[in-house]
C-alpha atoms as a PDB file:
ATOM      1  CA  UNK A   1       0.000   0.000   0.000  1.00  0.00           C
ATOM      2  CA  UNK A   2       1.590   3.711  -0.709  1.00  0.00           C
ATOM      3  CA  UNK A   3       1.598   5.878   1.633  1.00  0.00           C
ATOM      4  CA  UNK A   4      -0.190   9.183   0.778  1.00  0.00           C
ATOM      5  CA  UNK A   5       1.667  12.398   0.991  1.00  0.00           C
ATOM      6  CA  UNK A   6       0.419  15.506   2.069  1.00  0.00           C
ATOM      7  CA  UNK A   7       1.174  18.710   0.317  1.00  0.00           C
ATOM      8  CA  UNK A   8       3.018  21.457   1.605  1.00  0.00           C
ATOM      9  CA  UNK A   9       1.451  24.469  -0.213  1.00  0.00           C
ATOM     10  CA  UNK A  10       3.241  27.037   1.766  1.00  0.00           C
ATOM     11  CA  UNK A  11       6.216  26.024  -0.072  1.00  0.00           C
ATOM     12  CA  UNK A  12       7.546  25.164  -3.542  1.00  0.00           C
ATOM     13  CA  UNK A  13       7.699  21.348  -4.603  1.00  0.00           C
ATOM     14  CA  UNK A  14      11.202  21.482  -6.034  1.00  0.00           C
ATOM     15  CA  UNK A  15      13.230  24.376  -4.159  1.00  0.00           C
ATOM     16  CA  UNK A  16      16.306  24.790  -5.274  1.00  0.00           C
ATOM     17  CA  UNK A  17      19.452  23.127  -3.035  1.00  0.00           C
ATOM     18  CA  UNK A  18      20.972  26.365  -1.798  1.00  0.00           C
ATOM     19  CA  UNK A  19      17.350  27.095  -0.118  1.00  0.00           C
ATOM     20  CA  UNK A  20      14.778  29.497  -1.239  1.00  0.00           C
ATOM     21  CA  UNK A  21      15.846  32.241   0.449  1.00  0.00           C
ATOM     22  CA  UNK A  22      14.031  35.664   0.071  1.00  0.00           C
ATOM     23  CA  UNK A  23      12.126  36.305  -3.058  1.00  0.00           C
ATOM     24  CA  UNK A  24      14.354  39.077  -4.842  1.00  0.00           C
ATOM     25  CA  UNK A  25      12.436  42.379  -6.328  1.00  0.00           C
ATOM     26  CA  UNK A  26      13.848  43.267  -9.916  1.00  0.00           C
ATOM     27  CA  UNK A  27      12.881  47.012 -10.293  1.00  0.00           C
ATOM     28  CA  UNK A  28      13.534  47.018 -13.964  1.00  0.00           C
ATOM     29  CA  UNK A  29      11.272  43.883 -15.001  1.00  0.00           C
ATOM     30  CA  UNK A  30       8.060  45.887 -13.052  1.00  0.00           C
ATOM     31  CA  UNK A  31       7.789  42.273 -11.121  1.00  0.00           C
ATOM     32  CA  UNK A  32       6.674  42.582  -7.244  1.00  0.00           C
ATOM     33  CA  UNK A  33       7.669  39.920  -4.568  1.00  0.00           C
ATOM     34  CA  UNK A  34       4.661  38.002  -5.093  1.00  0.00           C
ATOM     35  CA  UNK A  35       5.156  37.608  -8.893  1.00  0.00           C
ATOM     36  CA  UNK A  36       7.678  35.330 -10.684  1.00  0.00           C
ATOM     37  CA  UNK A  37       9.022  35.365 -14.184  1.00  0.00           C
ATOM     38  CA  UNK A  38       8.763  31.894 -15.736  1.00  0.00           C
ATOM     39  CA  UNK A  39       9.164  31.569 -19.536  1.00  0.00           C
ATOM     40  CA  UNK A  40       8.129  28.667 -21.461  1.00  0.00           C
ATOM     41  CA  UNK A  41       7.794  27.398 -24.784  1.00  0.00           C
ATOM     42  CA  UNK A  42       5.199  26.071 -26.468  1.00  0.00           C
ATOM     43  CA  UNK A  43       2.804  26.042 -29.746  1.00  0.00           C
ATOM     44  CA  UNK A  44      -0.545  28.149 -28.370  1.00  0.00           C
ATOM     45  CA  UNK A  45      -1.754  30.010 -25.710  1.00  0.00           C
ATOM     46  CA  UNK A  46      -5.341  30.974 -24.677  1.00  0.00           C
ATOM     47  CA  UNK A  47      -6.131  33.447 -21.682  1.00  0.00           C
ATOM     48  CA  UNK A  48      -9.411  32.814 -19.731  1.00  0.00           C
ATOM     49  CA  UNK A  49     -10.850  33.056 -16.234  1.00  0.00           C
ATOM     50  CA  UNK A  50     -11.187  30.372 -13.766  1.00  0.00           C
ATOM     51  CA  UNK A  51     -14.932  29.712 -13.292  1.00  0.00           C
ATOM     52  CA  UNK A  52     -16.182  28.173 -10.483  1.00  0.00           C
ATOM     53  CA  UNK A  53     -17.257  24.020  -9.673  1.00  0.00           C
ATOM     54  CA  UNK A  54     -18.311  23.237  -6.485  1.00  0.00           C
ATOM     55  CA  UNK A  55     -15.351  23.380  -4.256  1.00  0.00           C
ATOM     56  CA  UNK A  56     -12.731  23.394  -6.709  1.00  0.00           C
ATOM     57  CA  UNK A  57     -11.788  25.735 -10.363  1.00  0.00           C
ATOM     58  CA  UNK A  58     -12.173  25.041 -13.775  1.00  0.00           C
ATOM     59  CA  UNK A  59     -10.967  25.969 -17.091  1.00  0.00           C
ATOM     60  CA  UNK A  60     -12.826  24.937 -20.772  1.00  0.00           C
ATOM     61  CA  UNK A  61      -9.986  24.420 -23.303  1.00  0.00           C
ATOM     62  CA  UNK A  62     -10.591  23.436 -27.226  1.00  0.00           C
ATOM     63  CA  UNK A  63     -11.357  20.358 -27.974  1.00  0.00           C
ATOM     64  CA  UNK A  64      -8.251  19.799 -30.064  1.00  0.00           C
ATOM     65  CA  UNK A  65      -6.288  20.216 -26.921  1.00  0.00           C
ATOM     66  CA  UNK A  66      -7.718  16.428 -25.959  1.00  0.00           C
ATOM     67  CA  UNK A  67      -4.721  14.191 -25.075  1.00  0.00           C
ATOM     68  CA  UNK A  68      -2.437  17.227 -25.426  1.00  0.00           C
ATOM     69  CA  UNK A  69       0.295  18.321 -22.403  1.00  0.00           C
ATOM     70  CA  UNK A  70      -0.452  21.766 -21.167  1.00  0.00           C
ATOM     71  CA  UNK A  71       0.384  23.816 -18.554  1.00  0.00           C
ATOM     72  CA  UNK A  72      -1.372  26.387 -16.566  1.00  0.00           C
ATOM     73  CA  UNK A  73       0.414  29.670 -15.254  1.00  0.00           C
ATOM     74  CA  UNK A  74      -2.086  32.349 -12.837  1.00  0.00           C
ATOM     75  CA  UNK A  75      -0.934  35.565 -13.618  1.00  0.00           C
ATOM     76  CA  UNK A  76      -2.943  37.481 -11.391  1.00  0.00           C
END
């Protein structure tokens, strides 16, 4: 039987090995301390609003996105 792990969501998943230290402020990129930068690549990108579903979110995506790896990034 596997042993179910509870999540920590105060913290990152993978931190990085020198520890996460304080989150740095970058004046010039316009980014506060709660945002980060992440870039990614990928082939489309849509921009919607969470709606709600009983005690959880959800977000409708295309069809042809079926059985398709995505990722989702909140920005606000």
């Amino acid at each position: 039987m596997t042993a179910k792990r509870k999540l920590n969501r105060d913290s990152p998943r993978d931190a990085c090995e020198e520890g996460m230290g304080e989150p740095h402020r970058n004046p010039s990129s316009g980014l506060d301390e709660a945002q980060t930068k992440i870039e990614i690549f990928g082939r489309e990108m849509i921009e919607k609003r969470v709606s709600a579903c009983a005690n959880s979110g959800r977000v409708y995506l295309p069809p042809e996105w079926i059985g398709h790896r995505v990722k989702i990034i909140r920005i606000d």
